[in-house]
Protein backbone atom coordinates (compact mmCIF):
# COMPACT_ATOMS: atom_id res chain seq x y z
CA UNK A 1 -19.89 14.42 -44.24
CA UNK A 2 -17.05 11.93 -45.10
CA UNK A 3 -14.04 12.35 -43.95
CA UNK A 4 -11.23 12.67 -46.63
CA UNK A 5 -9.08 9.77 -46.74
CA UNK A 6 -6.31 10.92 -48.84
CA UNK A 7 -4.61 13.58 -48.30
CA UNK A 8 -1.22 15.31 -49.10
CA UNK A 9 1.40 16.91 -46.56
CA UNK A 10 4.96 18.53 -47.71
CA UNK A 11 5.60 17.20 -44.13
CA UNK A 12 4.73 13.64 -44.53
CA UNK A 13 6.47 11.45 -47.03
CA UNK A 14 7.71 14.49 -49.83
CA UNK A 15 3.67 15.31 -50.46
CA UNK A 16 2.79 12.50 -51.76
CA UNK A 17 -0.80 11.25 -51.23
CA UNK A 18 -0.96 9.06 -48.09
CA UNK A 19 -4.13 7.17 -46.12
CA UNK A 20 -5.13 9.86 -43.51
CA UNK A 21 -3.25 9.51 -40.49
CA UNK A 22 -0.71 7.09 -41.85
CA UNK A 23 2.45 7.23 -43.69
CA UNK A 24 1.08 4.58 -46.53
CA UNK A 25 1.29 6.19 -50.00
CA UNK A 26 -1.32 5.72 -52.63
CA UNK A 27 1.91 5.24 -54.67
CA UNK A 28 2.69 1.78 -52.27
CA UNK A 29 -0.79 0.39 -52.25
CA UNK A 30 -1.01 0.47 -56.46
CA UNK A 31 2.59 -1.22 -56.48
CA UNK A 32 1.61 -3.57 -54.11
CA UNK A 33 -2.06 -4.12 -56.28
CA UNK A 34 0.24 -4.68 -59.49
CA UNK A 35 2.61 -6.74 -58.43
CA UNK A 36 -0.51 -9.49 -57.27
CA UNK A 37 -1.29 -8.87 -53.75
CA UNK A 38 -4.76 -8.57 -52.77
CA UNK A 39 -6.99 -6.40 -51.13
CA UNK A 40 -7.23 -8.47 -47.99
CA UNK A 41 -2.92 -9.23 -48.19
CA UNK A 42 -2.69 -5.72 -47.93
CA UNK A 43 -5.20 -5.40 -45.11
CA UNK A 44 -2.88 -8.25 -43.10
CA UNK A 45 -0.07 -6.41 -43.93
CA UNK A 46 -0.80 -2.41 -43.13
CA UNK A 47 -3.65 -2.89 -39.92
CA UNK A 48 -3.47 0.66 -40.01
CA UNK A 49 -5.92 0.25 -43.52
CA UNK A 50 -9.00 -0.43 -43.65
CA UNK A 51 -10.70 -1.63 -47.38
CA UNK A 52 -12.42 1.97 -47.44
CA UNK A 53 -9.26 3.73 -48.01
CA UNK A 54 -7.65 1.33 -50.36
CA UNK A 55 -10.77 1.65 -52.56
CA UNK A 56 -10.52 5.32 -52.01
CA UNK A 57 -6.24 5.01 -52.83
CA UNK A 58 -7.77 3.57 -55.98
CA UNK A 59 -10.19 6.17 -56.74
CA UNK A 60 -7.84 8.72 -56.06
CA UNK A 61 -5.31 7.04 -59.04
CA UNK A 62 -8.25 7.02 -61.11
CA UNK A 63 -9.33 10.60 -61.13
CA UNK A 64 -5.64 11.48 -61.45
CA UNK A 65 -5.36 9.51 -64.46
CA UNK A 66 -8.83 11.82 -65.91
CA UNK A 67 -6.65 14.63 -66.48
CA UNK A 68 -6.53 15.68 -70.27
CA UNK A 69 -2.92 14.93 -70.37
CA UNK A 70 -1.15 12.61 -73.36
CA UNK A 71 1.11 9.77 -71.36
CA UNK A 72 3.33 8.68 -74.27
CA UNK A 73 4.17 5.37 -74.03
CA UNK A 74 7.36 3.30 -75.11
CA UNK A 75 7.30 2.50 -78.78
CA UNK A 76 9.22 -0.80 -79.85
CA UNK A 77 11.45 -0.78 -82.71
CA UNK A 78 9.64 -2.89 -85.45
């Protein structure tokens, strides 16, 4: 059985979903993603990780995003 490595705890960090056992937010490791880091930047910077639960961080966003919810998004003037 694998264990699950996100999870979600009113107690740690408002709910939001952290890496098991840590205080790292699924929320950090997508900003961190976006803004250019890599995987293995990441890794250097958070020991606490390993590359299993940042791919899992990222399949967590993923199935979030499967939801059958419209995101509007900004329209520009034109």
């Amino acid at each position: 059985m694998q264990k699950k490595l996100i999870v979600s705890d009113p107690a740690v960090m408002m709910g939001k979903p952290v890496i098991a056992g840590t205080r790292i937010t699924v929320e950090l490791i997508l900003e961190k993603l976006a803004a250019g880091e890599t995987i293995e930047q990441i890794l250097q910077a958070h020991p606490r990780l390993t590359r299993e639960a940042v791919q899992a961080a990222l399949a967590f966003a993923a199935e979030a995003l499967h939801a059958d919810v419209v995101y509007p998004t900004a329209e520009t003037a034109g």
